[in-house]
N, C-alpha and C. Protein backbone atom coordinates (compact mmCIF):
# COMPACT_ATOMS: atom_id res chain seq x y z
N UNK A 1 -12.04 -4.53 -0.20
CA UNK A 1 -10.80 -3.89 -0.57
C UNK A 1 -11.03 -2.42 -0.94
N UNK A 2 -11.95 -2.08 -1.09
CA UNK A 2 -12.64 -0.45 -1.71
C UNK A 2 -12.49 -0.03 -0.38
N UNK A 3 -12.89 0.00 0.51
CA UNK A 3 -12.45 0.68 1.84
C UNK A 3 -11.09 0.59 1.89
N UNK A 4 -10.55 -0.17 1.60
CA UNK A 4 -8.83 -0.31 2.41
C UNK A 4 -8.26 0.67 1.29
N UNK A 5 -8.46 0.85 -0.14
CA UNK A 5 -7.59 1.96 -0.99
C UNK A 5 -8.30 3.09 -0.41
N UNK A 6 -9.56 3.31 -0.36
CA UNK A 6 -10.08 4.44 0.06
C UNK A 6 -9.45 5.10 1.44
N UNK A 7 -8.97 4.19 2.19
CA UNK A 7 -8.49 4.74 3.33
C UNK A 7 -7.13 5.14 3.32
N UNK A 8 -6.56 4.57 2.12
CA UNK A 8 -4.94 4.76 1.86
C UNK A 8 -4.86 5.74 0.69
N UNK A 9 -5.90 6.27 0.34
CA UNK A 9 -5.63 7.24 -0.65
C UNK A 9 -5.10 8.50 -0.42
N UNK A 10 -5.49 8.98 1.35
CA UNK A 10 -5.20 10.40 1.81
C UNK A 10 -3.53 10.15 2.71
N UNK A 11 -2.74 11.03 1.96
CA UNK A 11 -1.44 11.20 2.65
C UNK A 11 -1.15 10.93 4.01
N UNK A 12 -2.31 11.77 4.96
CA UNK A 12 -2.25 11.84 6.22
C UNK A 12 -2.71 10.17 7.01
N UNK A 13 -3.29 9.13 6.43
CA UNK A 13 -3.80 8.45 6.83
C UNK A 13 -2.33 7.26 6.38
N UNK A 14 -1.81 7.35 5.16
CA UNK A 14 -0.59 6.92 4.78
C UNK A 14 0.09 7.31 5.81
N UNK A 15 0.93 8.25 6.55
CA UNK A 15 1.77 8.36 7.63
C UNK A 15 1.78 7.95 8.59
N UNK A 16 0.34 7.83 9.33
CA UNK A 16 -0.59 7.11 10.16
C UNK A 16 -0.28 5.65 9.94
N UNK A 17 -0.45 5.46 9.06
CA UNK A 17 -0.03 3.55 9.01
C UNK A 17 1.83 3.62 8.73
N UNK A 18 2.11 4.48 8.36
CA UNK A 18 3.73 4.29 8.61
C UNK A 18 4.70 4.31 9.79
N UNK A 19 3.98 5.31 10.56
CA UNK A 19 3.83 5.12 12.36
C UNK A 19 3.42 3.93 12.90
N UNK A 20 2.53 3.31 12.99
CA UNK A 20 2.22 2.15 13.32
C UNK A 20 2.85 0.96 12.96
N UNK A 21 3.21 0.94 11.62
CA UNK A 21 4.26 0.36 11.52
C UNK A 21 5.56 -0.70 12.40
N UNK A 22 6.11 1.02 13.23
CA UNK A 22 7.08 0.98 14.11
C UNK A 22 6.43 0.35 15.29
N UNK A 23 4.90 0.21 15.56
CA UNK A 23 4.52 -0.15 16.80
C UNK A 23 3.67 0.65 17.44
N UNK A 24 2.66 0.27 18.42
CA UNK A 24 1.05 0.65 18.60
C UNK A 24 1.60 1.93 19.05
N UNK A 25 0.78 3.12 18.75
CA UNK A 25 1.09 4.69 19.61
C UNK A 25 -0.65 4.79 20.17
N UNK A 26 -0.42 5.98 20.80
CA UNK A 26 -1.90 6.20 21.29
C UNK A 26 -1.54 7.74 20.54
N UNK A 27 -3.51 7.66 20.00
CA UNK A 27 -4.04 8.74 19.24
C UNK A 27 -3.08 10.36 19.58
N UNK A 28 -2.79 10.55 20.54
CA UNK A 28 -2.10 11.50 20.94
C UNK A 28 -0.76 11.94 20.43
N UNK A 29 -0.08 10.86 20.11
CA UNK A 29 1.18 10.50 19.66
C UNK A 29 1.25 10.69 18.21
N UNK A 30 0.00 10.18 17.89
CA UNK A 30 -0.02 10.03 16.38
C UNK A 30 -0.50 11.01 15.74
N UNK A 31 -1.38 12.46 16.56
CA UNK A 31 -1.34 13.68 16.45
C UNK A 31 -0.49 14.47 16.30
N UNK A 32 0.80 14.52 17.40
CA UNK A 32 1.54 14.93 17.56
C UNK A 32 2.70 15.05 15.88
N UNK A 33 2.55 13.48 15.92
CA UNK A 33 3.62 13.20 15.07
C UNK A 33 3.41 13.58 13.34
N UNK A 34 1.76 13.47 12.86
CA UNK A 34 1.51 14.30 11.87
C UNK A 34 1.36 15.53 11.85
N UNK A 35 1.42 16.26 13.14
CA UNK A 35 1.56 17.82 13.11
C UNK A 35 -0.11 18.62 13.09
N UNK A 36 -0.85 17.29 13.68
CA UNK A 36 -2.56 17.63 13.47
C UNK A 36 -3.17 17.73 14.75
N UNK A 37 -4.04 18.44 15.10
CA UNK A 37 -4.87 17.89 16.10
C UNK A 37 -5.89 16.80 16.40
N UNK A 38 -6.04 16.94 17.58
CA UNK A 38 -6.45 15.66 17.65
C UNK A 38 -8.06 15.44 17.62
N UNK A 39 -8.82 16.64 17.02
CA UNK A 39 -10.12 16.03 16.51
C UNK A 39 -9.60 15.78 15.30
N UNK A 40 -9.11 16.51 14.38
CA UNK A 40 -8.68 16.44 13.16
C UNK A 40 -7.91 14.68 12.88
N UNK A 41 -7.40 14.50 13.49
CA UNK A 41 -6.88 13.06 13.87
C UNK A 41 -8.07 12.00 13.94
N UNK A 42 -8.48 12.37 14.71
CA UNK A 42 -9.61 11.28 15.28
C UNK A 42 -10.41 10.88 13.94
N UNK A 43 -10.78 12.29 12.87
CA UNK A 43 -11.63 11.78 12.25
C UNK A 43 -10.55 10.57 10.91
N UNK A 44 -9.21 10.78 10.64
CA UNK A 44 -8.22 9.62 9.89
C UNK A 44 -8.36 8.38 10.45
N UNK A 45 -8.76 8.39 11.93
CA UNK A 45 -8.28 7.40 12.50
C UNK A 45 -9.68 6.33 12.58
N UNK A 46 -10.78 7.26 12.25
CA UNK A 46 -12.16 6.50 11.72
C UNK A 46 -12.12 6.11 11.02
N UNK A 47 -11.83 6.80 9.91
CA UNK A 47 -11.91 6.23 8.18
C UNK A 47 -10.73 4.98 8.37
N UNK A 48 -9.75 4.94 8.99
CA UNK A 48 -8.59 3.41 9.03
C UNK A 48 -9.34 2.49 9.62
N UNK A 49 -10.22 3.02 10.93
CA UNK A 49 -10.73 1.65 11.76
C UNK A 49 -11.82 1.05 10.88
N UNK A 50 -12.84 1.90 10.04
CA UNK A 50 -13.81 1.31 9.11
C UNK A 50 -13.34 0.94 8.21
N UNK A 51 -11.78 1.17 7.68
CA UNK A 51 -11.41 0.12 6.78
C UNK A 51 -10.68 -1.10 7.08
N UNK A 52 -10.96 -1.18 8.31
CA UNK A 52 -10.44 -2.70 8.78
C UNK A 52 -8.70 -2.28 9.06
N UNK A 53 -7.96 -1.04 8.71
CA UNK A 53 -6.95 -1.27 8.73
C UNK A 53 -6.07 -0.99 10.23
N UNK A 54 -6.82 -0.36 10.58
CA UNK A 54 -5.92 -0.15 12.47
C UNK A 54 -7.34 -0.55 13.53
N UNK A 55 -6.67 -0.93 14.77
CA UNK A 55 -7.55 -1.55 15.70
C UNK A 55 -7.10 -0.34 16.58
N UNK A 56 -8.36 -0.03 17.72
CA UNK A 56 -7.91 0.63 18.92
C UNK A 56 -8.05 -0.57 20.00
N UNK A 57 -7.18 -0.64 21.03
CA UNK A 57 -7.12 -1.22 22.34
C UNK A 57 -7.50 -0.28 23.41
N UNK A 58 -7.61 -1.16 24.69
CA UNK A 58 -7.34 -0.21 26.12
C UNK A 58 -5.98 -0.13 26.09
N UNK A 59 -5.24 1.32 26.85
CA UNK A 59 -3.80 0.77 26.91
C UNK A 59 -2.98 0.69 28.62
N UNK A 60 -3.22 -0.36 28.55
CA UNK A 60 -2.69 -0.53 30.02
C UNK A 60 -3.68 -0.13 31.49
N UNK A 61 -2.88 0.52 32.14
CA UNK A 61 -4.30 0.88 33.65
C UNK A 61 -4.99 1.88 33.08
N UNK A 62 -4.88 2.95 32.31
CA UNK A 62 -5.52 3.96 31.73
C UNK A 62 -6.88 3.43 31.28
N UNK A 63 -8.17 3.31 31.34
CA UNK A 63 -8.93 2.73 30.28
C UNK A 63 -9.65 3.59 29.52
N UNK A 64 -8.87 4.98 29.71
CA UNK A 64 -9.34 6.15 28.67
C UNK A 64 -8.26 5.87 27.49
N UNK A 65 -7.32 5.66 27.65
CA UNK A 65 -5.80 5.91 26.97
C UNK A 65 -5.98 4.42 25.71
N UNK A 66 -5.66 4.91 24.59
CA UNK A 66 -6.19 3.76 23.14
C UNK A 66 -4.84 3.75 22.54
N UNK A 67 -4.76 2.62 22.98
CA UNK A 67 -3.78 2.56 21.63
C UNK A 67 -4.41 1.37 19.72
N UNK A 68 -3.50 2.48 19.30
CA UNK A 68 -3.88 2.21 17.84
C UNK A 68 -2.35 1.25 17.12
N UNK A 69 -3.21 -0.33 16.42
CA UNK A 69 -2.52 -0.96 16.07
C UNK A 69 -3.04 -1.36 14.79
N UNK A 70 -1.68 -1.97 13.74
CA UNK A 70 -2.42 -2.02 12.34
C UNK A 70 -2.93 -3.74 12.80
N UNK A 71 -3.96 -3.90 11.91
CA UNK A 71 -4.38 -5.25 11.09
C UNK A 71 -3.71 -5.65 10.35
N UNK A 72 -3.40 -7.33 10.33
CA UNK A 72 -2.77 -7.55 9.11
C UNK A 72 -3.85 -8.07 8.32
N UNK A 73 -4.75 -8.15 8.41
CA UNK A 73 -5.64 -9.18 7.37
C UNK A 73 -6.34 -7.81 6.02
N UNK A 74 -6.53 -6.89 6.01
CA UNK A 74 -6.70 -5.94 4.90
C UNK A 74 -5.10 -5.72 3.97
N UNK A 75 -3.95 -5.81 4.46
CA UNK A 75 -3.14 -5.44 3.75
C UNK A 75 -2.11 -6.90 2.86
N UNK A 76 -3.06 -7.85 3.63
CA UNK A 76 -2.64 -9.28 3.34
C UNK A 76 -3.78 -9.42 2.16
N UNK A 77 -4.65 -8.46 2.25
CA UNK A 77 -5.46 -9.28 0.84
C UNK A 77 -5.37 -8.03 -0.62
N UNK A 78 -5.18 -7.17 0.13
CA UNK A 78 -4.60 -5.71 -0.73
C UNK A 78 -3.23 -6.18 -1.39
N UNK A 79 -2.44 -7.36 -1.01
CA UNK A 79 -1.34 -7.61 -1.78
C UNK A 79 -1.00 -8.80 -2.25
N UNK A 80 -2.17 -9.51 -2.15
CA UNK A 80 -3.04 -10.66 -2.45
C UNK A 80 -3.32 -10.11 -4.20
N UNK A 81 -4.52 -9.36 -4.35
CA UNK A 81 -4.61 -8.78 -6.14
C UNK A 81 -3.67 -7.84 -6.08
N UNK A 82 -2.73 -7.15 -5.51
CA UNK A 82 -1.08 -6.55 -6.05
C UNK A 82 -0.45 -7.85 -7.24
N UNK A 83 -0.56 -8.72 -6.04
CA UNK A 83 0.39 -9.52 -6.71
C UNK A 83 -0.35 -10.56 -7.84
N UNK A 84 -1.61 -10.26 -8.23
CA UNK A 84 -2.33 -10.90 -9.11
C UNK A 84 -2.16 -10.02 -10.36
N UNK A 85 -2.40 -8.69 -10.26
CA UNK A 85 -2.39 -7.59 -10.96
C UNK A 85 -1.04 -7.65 -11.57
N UNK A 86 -0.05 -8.50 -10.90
CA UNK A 86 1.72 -8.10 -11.16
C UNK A 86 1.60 -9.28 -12.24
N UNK A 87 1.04 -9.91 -11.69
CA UNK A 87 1.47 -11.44 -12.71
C UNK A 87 0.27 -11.48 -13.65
N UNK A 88 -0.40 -10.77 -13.83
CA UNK A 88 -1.03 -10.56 -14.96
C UNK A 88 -0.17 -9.87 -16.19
N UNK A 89 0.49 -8.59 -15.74
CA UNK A 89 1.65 -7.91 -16.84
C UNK A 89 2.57 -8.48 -16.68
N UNK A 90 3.03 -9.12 -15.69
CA UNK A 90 4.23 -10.18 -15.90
C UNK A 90 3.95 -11.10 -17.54
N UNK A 91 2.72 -11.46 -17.63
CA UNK A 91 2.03 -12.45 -18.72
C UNK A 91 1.83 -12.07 -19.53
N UNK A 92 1.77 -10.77 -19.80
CA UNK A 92 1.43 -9.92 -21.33
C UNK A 92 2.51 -9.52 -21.49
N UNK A 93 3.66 -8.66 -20.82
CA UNK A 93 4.55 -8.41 -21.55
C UNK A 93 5.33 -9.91 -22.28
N UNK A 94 5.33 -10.83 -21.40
CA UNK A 94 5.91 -12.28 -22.07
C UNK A 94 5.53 -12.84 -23.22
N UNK A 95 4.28 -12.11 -23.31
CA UNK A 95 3.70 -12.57 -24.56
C UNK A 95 4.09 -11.63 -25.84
N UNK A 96 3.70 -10.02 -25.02
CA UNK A 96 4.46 -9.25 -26.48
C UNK A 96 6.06 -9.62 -26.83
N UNK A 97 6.75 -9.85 -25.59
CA UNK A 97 8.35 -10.31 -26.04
C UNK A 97 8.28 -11.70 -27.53
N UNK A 98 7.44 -12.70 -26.73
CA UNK A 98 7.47 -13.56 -27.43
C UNK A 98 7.32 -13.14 -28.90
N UNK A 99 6.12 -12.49 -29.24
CA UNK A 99 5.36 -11.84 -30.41
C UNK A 99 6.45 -11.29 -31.18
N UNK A 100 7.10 -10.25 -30.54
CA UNK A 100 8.23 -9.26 -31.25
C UNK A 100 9.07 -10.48 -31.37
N UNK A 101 9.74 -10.99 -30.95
CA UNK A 101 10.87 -12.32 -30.98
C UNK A 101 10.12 -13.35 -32.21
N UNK A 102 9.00 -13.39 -32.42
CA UNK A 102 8.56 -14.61 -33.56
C UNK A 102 8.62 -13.40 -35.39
N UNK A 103 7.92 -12.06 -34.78
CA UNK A 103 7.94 -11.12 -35.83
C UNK A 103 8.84 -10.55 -36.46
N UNK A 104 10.23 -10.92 -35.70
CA UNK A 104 11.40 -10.52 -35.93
C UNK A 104 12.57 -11.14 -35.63
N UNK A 105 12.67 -12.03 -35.81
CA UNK A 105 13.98 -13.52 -35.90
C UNK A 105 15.16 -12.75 -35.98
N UNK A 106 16.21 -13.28 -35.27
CA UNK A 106 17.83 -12.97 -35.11
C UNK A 106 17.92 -11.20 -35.25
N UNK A 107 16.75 -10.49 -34.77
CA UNK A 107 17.26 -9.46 -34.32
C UNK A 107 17.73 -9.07 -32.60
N UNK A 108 18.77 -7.95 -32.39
CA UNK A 108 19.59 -8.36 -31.34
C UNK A 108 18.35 -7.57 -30.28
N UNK A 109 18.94 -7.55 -29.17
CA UNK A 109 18.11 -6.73 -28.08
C UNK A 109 18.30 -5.11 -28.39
N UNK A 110 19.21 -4.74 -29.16
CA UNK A 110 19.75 -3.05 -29.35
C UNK A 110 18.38 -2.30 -29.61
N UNK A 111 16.96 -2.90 -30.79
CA UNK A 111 16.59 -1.98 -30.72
C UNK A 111 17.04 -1.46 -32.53
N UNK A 112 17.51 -2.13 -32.90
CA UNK A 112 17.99 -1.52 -34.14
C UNK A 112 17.91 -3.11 -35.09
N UNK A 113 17.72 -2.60 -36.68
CA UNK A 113 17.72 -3.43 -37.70
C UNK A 113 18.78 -3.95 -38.01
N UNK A 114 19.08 -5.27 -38.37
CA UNK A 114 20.29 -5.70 -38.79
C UNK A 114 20.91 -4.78 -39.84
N UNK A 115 20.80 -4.29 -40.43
CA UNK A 115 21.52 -3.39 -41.09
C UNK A 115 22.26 -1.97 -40.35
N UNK A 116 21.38 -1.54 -39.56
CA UNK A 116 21.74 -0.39 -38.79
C UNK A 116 23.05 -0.70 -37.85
N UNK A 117 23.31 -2.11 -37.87
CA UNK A 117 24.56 -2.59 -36.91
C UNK A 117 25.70 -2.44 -37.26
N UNK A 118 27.12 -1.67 -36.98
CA UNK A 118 28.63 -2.03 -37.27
C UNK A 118 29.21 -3.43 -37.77
């Protein structure tokens, strides 16, 4: 998973998987469309393939021509501990609610002391 944030940490590599998204482009396209060239490209498009997160293909009769498609299995386990990480503070704040709710009986949700109320 240290490769897959590492590869999602740089903006340009984020757009790159937001393109793909929509469906496989070839490297050219996906130059175009971040406004980069395409060595400059090539080297985002390393750091995604070593993080497991985009595949290159042949594309069609071309067998120079690549198209670039995401993986699902890095972003399936990247939201795999998301959602471990979620339900971990899901579990502590339930617990401080509880805590404040035992430390402080029949006060309302306002935020204020029974006295401070109309």
């Amino acid at each position: 998973m240290d490769a897959t944030l590492a590869a999602l940490a740089d903006p340009t590599r984020r757009k790159v998987i937001d393109l793909l998204r929509e469906g496989p482009r070839p490297a050219g396209e996906l130059a175009q469309a971040v406004r980069m060239s395409a060595p400059a490209l090539s080297r985002h498009l390393r750091v995604l393939r070593a993080g497991g997160l985009v595949q290159a293909e042949a594309g069609g009769s071309d067998a120079r021509l690549r198209l670039y498609t995401l993986r699902q299995e890095p972003f399936a386990a990247l939201q795999a501990w998301l959602d471990q990480v979620q339900a971990f503070w899901a579990e502590q704040l339930g617990s401080f609610k509880d805590h404040v709710e035992r430390a402080h009986p029949g006060e309302g949700h306002a935020g204020h002391a029974p006295e401070d109320r109309p």
